[in-house]
Protein backbone atom coordinates (compact mmCIF):
# COMPACT_ATOMS: atom_id res chain seq x y z
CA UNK A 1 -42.67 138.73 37.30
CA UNK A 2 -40.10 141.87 37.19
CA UNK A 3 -38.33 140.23 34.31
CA UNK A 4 -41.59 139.90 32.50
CA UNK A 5 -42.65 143.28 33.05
CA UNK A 6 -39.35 144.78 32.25
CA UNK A 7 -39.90 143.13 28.89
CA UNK A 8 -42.89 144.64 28.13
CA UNK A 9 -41.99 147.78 28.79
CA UNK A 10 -39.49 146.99 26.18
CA UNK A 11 -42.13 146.29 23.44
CA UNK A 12 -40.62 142.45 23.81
CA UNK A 13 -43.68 139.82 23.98
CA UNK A 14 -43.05 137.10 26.15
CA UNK A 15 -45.13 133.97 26.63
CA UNK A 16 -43.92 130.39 29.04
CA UNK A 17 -44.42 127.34 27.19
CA UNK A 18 -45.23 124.15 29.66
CA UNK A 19 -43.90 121.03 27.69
CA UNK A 20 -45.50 117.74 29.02
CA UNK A 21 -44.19 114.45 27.18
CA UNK A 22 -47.22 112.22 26.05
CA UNK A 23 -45.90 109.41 27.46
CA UNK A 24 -47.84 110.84 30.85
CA UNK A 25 -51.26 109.72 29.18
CA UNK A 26 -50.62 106.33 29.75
CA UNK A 27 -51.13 106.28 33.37
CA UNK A 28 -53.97 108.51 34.15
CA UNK A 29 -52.14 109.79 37.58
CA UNK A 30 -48.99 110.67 35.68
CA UNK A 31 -51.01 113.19 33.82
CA UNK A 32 -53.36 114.36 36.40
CA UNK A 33 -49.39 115.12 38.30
CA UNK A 34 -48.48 116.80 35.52
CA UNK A 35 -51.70 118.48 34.95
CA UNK A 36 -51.24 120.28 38.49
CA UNK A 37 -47.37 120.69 37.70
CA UNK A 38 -48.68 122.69 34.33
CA UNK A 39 -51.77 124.71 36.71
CA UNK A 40 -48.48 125.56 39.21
CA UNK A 41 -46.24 126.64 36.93
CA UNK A 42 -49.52 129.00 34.98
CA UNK A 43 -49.90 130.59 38.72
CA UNK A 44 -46.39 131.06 39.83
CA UNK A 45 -45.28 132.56 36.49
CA UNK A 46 -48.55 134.87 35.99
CA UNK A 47 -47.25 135.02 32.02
CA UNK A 48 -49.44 134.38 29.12
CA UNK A 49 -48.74 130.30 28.67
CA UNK A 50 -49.30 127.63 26.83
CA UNK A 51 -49.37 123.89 27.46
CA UNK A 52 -48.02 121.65 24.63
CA UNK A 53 -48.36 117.63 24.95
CA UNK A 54 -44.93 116.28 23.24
CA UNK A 55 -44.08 113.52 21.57
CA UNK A 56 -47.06 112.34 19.94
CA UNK A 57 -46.15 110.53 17.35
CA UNK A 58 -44.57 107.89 19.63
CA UNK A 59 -48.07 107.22 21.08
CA UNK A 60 -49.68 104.01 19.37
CA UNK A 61 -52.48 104.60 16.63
CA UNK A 62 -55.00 103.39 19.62
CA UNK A 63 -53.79 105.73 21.70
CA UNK A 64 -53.92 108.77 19.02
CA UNK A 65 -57.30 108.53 18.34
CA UNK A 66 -58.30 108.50 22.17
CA UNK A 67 -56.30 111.91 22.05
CA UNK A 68 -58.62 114.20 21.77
CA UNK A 69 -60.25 113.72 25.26
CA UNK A 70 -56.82 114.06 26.65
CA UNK A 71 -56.34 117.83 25.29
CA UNK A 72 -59.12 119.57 27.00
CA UNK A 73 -59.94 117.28 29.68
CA UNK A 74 -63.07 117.31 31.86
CA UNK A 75 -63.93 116.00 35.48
CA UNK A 76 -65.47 113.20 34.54
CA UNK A 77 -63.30 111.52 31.71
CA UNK A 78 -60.10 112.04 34.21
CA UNK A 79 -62.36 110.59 37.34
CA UNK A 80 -63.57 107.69 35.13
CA UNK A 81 -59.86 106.92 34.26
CA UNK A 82 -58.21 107.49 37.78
CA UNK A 83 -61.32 105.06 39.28
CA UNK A 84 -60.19 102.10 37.13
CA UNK A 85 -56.39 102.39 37.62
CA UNK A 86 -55.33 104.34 40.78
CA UNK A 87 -54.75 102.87 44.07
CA UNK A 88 -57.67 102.89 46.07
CA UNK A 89 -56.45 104.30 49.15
CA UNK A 90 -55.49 107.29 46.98
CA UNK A 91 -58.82 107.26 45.34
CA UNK A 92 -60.52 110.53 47.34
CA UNK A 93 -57.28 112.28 47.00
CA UNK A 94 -56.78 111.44 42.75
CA UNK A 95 -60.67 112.46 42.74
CA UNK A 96 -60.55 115.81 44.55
CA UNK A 97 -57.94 116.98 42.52
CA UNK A 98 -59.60 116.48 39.05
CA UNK A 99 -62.43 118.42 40.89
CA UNK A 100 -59.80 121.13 41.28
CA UNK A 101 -58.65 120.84 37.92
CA UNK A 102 -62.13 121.10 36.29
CA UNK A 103 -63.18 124.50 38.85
CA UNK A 104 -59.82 126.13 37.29
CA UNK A 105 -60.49 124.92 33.31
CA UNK A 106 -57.13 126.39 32.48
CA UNK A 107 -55.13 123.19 31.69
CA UNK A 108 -55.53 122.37 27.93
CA UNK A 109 -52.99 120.96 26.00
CA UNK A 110 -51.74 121.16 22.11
CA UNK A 111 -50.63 118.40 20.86
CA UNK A 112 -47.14 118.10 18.76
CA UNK A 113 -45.92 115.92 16.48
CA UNK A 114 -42.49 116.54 15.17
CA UNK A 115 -42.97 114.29 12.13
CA UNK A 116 -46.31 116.43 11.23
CA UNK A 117 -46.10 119.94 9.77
CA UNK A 118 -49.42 120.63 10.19
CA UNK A 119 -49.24 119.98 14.08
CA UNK A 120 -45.88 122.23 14.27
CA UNK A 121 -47.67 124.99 12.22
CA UNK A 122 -50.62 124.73 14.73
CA UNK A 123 -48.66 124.86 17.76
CA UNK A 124 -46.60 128.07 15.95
CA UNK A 125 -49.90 129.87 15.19
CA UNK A 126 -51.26 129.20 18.91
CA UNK A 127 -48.41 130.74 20.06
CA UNK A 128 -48.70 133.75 17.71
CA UNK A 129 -52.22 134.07 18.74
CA UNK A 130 -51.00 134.20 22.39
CA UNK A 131 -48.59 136.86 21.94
CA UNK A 132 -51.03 138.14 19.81
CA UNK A 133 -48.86 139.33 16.75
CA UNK A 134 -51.12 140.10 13.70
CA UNK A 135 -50.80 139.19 10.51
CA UNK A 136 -50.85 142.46 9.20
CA UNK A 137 -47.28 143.43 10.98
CA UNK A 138 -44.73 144.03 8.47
CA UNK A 139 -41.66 141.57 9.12
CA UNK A 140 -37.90 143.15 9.38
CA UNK A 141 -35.80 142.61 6.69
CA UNK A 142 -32.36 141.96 6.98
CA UNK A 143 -30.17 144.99 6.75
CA UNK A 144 -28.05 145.71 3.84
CA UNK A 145 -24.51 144.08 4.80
CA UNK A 146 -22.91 146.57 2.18
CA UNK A 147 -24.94 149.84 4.30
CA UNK A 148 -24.59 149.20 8.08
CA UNK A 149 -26.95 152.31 8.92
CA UNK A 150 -26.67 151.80 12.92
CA UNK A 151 -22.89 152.09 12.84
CA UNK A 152 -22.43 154.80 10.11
CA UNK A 153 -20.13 152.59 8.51
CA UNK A 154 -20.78 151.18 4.84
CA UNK A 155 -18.27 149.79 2.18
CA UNK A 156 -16.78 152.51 0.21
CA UNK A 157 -17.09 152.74 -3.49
């Protein structure tokens, strides 16, 4: 938290970006795991964060289309899932913590696809969003190699 702080104080915007592989969504207790592994890490870090589900485009077209649900998921959809594939003696346990996960509605995911632009310019401008950097900033351009200003050197003519 001191090294976060210290950066702001230094005009430097800093944001922790939780990377969960998509892989997880094929057992509904591997994601609920790293669900709770994403809410820890949000807690413990107290930064602005974002949660990005990798590796989509290795998930099958079935799979892709059931996405959606998967990105901002609710109680019921993760209890209905955990029900039909868990263990049962680890049923109360799987249920309570969707319950948990639902009360907090912090986890939501954005999905990335490395072979998509469009998903890598989404996941860019959720990020920009977060650190909340405004279009209308003016970007830095590169200094003049022939004028180095900060050094009071330049190449003599």
């Amino acid at each position: 938290k001191q090294w976060y702080q210290r950066r702001v104080r230094g005009g430097i915007r800093v944001c922790a970006v939780y990377l969960l592989d998509s892989q997880f969504l094929v057992e509904p207790s591997k994601f609920i795991a790293g669900m709770c592994s994403a809410l820890s890490a949000m807690v413990q870090l107290q930064v602005p964060h974002i949660n990005v589900l990798t590796k989509v485009d290795l998930l099958s077209a079935r799979d892709r289309d059931n996405l959606d649900r998967w990105l901002d998921p609710s109680q019921l959809i993760m209890e209905g899932c955990v029900s039909r594939t868990a263990n049962k003696r680890h049923a109360r346990l799987s249920n309570a913590l969707c319950r948990l996960l639902d009360d907090y509605s912090l986890v939501h995911f954005v999905p990335l696809n490395i072979s998509d632009e469009d998903s890598i310019g989404d996941l860019c401008l959720q990020i920009d969003l977060m650190l909340q950097i405004s279009e209308e900033a003016e970007p830095r351009g590169m200094r003049d190699p022939e004028i180095d200003t900060e050094s009071g050197f330049g190449d003599e003519v």
